[in-house]
N, C-alpha and C. Protein backbone atom coordinates (compact mmCIF):
# COMPACT_ATOMS: atom_id res chain seq x y z
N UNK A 1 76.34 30.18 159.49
CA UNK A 1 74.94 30.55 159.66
C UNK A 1 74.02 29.58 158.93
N UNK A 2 74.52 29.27 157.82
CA UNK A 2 73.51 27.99 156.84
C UNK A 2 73.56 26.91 158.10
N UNK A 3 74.46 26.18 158.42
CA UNK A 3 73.96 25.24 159.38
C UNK A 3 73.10 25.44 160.23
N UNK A 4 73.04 26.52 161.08
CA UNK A 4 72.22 27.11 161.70
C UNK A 4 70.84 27.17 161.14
N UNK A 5 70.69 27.16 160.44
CA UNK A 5 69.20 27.32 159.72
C UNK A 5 69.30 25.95 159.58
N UNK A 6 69.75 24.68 159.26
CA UNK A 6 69.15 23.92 158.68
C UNK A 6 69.00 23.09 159.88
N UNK A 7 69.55 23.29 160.55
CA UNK A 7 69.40 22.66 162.03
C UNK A 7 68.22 23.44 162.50
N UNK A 8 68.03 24.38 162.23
CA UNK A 8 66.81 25.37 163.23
C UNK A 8 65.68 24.28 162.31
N UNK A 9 65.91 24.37 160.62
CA UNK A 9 64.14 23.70 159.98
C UNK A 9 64.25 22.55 160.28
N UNK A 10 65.25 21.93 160.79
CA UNK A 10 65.50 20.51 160.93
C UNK A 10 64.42 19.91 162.42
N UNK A 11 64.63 20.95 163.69
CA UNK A 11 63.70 21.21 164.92
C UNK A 11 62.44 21.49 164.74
N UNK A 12 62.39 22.21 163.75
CA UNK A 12 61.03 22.77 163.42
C UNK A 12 60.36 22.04 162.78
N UNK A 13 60.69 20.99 161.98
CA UNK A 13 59.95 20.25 161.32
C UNK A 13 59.70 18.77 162.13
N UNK A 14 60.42 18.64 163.19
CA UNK A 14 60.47 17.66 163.96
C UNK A 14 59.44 18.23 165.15
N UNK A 15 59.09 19.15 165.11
CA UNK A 15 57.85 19.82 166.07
C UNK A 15 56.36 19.66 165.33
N UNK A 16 56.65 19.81 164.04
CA UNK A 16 55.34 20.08 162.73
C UNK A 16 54.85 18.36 163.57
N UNK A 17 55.89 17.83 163.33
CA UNK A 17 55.40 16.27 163.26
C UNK A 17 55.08 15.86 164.62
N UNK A 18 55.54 16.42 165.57
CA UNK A 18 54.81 16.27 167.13
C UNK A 18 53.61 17.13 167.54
N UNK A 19 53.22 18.38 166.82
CA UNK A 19 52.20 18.63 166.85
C UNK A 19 51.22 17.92 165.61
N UNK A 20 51.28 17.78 164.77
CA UNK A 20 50.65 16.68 164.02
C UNK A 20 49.97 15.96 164.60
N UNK A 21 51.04 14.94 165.38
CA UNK A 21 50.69 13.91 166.19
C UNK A 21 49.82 14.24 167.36
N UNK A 22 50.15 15.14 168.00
CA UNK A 22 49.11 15.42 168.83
C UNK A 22 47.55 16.12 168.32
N UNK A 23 47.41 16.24 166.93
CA UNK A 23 46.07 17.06 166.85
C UNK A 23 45.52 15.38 166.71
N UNK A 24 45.98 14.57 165.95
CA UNK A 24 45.76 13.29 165.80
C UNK A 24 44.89 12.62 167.50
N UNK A 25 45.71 12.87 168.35
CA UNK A 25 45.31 12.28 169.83
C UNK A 25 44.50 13.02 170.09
N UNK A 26 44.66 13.47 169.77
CA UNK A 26 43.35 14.77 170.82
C UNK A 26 42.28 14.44 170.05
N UNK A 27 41.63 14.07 168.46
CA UNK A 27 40.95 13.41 167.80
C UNK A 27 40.45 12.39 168.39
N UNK A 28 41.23 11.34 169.01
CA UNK A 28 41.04 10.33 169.30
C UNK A 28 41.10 10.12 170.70
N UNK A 29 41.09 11.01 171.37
CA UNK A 29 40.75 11.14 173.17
C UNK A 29 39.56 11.24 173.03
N UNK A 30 38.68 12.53 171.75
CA UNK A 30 37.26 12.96 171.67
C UNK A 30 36.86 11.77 171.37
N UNK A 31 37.07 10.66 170.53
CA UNK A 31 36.39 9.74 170.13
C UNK A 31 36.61 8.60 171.47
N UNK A 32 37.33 8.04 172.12
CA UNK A 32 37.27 7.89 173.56
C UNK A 32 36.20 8.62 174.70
N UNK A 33 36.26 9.90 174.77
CA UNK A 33 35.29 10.48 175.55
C UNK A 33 33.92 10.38 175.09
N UNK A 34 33.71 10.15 173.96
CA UNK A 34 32.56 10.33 173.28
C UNK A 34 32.01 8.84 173.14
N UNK A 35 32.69 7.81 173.89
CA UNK A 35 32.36 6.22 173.31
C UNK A 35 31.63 6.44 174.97
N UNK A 36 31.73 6.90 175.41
CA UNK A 36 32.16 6.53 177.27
C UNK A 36 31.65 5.76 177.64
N UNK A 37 33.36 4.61 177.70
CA UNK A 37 33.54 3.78 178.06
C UNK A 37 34.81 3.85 178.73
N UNK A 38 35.33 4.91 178.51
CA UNK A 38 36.92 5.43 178.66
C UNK A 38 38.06 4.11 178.66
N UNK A 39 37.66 3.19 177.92
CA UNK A 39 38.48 2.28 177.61
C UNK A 39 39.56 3.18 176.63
N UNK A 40 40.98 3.15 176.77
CA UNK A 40 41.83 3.84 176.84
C UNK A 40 42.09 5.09 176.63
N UNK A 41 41.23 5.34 177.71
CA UNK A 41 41.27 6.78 177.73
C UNK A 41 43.06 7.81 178.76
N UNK A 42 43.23 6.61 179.84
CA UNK A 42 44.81 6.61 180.57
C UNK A 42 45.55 6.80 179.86
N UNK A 43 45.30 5.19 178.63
CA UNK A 43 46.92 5.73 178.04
C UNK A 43 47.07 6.41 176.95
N UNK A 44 45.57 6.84 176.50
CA UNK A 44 46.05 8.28 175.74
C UNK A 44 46.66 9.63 176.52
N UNK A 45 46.17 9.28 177.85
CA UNK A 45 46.69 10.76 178.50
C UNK A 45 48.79 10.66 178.82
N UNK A 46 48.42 9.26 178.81
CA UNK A 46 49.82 9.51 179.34
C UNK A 46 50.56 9.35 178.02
N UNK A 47 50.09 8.80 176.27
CA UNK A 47 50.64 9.32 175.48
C UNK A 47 50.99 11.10 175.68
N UNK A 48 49.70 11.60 175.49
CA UNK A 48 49.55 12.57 175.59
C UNK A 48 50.58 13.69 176.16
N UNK A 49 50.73 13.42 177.61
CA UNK A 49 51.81 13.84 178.34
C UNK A 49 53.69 13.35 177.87
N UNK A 50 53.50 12.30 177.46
CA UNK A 50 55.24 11.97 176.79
C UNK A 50 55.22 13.27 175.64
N UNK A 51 53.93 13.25 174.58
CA UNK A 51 54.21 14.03 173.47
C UNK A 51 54.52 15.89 173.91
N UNK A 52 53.98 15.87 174.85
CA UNK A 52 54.13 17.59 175.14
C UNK A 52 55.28 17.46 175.99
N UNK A 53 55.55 16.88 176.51
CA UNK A 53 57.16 16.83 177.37
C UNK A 53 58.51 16.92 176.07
N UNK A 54 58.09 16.47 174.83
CA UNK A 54 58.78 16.33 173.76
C UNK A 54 58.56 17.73 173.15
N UNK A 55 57.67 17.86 173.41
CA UNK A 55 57.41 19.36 172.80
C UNK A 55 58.18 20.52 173.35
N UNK A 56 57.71 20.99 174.49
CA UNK A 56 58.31 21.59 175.23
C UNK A 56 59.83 21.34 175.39
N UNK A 57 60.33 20.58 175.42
CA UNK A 57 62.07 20.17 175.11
C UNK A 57 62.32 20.44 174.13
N UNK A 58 61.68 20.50 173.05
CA UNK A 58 61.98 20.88 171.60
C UNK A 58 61.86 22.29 171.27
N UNK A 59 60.86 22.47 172.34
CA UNK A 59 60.59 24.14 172.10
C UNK A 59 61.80 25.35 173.00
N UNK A 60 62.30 24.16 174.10
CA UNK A 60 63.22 25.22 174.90
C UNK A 60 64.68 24.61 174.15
N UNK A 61 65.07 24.13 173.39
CA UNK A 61 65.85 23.95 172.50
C UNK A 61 65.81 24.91 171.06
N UNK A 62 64.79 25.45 170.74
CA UNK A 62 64.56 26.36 169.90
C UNK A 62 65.09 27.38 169.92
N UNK A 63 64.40 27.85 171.66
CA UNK A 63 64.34 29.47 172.22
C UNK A 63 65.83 29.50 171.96
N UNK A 64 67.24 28.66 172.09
CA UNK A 64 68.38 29.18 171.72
C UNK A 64 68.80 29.66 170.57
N UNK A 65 68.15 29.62 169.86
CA UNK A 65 68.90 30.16 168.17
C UNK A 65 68.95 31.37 168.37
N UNK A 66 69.44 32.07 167.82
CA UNK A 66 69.56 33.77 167.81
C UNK A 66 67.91 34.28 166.64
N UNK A 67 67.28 35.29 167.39
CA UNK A 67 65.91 35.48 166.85
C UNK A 67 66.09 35.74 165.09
N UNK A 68 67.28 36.55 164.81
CA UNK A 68 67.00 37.09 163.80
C UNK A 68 67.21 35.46 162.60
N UNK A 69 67.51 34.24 163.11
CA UNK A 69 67.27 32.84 162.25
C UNK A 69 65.88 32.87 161.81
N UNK A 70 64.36 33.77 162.82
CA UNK A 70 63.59 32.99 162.65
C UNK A 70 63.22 34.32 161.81
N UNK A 71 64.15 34.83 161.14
CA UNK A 71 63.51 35.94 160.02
C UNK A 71 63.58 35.60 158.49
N UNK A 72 64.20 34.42 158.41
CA UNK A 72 64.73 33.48 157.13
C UNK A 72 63.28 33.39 156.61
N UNK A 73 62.91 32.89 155.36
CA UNK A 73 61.78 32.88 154.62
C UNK A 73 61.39 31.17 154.88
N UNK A 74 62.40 30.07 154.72
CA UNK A 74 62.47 28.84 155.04
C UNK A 74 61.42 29.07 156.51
N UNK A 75 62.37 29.45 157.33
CA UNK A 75 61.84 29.53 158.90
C UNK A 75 60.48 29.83 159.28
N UNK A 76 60.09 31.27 158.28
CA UNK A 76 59.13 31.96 158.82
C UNK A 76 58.19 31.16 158.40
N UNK A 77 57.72 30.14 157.51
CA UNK A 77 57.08 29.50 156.68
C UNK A 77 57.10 27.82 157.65
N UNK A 78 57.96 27.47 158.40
CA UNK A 78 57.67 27.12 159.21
C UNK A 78 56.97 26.79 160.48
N UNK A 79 57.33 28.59 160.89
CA UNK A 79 56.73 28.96 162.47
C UNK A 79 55.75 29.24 162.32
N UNK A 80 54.80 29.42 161.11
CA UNK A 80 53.56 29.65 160.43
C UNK A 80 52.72 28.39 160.63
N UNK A 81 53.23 27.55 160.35
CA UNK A 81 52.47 26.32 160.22
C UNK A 81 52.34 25.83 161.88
N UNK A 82 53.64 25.99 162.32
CA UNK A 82 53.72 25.38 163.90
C UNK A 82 52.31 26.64 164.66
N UNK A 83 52.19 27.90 164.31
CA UNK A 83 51.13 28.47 164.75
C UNK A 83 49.73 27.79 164.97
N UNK A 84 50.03 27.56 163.68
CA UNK A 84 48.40 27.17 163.18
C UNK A 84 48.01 25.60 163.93
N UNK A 85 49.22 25.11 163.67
CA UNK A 85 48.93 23.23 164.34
C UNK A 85 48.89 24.07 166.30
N UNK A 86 49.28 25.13 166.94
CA UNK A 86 49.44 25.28 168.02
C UNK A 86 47.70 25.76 168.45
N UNK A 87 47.18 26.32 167.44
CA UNK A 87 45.84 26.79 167.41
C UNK A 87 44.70 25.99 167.23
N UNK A 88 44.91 24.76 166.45
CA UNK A 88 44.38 23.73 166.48
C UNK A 88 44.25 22.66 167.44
N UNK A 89 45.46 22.80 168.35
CA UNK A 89 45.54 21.70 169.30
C UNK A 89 44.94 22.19 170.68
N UNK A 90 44.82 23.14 170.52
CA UNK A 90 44.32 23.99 171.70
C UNK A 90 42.78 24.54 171.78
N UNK A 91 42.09 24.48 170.18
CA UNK A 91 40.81 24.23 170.12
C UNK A 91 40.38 23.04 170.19
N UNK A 92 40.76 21.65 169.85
CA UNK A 92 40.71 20.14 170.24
C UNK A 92 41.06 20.03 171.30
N UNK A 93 41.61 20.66 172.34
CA UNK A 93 42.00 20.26 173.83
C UNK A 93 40.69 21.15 174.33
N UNK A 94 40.48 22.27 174.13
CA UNK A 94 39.46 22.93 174.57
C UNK A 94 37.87 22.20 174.70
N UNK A 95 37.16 21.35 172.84
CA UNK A 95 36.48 20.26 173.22
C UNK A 95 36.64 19.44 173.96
N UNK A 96 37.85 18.61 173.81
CA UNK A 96 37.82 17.47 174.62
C UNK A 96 37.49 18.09 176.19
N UNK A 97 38.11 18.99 177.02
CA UNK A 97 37.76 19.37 178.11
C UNK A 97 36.49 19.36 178.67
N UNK A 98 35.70 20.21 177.52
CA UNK A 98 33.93 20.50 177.53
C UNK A 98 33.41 18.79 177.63
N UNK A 99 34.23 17.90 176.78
CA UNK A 99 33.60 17.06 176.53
C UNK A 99 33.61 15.90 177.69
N UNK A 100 34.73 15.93 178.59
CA UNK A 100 35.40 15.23 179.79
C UNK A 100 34.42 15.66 181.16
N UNK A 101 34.16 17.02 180.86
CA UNK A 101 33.28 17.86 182.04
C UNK A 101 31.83 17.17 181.84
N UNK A 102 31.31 17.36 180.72
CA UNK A 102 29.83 16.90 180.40
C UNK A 102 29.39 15.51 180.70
N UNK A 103 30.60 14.70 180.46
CA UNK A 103 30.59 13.12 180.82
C UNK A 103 30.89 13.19 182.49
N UNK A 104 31.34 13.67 182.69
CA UNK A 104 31.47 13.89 184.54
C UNK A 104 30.23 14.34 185.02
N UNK A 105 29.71 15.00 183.97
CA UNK A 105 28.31 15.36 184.73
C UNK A 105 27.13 14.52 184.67
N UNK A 106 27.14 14.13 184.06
CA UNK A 106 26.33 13.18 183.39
C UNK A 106 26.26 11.82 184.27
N UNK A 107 27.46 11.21 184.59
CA UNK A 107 28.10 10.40 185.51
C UNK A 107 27.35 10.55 186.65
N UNK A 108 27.67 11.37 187.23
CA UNK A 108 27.44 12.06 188.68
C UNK A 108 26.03 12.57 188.95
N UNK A 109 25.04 12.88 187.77
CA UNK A 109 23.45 13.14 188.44
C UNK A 109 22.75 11.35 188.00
N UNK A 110 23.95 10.26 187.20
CA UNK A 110 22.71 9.29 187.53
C UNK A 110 23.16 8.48 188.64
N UNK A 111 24.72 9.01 189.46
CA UNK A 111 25.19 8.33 190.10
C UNK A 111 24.26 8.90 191.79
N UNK A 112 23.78 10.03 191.43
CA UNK A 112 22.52 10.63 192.19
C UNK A 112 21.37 10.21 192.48
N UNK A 113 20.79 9.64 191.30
CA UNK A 113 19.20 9.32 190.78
C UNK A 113 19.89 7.56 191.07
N UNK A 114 20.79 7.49 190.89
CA UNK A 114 20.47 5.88 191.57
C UNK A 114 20.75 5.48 193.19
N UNK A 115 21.58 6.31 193.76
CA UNK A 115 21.45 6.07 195.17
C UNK A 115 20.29 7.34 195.93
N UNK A 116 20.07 7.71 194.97
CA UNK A 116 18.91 8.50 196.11
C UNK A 116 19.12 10.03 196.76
N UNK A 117 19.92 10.58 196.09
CA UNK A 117 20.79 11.49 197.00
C UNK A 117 19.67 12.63 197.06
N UNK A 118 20.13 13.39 198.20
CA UNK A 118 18.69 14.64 198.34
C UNK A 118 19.20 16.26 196.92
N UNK A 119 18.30 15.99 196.67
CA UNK A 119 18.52 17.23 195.30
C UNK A 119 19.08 16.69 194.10
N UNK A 120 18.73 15.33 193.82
CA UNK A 120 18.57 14.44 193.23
C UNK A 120 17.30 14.72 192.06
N UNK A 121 17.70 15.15 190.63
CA UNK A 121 16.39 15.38 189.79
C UNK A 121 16.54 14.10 188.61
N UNK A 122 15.10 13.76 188.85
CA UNK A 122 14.68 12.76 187.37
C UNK A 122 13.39 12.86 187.37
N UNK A 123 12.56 12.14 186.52
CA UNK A 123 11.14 12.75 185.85
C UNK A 123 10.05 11.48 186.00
N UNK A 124 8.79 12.14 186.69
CA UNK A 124 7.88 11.03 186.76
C UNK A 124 7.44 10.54 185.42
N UNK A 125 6.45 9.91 186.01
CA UNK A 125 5.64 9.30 184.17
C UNK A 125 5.00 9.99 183.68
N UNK A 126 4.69 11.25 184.41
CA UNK A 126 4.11 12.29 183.76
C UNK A 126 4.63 13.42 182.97
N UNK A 127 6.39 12.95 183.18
CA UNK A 127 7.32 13.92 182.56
C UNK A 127 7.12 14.94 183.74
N UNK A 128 7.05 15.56 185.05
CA UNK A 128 7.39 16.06 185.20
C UNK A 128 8.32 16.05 186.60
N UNK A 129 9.11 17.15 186.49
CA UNK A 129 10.54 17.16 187.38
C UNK A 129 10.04 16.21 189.02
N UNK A 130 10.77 15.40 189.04
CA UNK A 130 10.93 15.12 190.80
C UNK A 130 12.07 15.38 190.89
N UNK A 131 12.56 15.99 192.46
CA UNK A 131 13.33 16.61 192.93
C UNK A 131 13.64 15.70 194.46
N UNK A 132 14.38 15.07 194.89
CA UNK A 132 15.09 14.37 196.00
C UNK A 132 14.18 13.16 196.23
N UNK A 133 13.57 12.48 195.44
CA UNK A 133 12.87 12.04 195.39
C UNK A 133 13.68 10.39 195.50
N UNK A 134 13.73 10.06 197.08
CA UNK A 134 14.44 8.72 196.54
C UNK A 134 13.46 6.96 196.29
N UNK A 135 12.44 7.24 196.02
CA UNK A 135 11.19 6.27 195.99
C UNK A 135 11.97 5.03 194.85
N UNK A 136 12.95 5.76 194.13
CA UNK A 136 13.26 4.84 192.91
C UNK A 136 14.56 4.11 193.71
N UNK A 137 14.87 4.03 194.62
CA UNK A 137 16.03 3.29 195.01
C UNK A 137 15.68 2.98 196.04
N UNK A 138 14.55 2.74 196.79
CA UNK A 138 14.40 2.43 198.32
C UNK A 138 14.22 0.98 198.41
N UNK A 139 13.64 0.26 197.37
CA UNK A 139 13.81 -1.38 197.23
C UNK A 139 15.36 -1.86 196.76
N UNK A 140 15.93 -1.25 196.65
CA UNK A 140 17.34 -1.73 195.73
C UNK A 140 18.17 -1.96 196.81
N UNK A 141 18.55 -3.68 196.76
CA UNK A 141 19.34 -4.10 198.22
C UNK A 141 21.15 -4.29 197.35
N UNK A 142 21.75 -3.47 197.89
CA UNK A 142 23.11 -3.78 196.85
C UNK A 142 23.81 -4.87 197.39
């Protein structure tokens, strides 16, 4: 049974350090989304995706131990921490999302206001709303 446990904190601590790593990326996707320039913004995702494929393998490698391992004081003091890094990565994935959507939007009403599109809003010189208004792109020969 001792091996068993030390092999179980041995997984578990090799998870601490892949979720680690991922609160780390997800840090640094926001600071990517937030440059927007999305200069490597790909191959954080596809970091991204290797690290949770590692995860998830690590995690269905877990689910085999017999439950009552994860009643050990070592363990429980473990799966504590893996909680908390699981709660964290999932409020940093949650920004980054908000933050991926807002830049899409953002994208897409000046990708509006520059070809002209109907329901198209930007603001005269008077500050106030024009609405399909394509007067600002009708000289623009691409």
């Amino acid at each position: 049974m001792a091996d068993h446990v030390k092999l179980c904190m041995h997984k578990l601590e090799v998870q601490i350090s892949n979720l680690t790593t991922l609160t780390q990326l997800l840090d640094s996707e926001l600071d990517i989304l937030a440059s927007k320039t999305g200069d490597g913004l790909k191959d954080a995702a596809r970091e991204k995706l290797t690290l949770l494929t590692a995860i998830q393998k690590l995690d269905k490698e877990l689910s085999t131990f017999p439950s009552e391992i994860y009643l050990e004081d070592p363990i429980t003091e473990l799966t504590g921490k893996i909680q908390t890094l699981l709660i964290e990565c999932k409020n940093k994935n949650d920004v980054n999302a908000k933050a991926a959507h807002h830049a899409q939007l953002s994208v897409r009403q000046l990708k509006e206001i520059l070809i002209g599109t109907p329901g198209s809003i930007t603001y005269g010189q008077d500050g106030s709303v024009i609405s399909g208004n394509s007067e600002l792109v009708k000289d623009i020969k691409a």
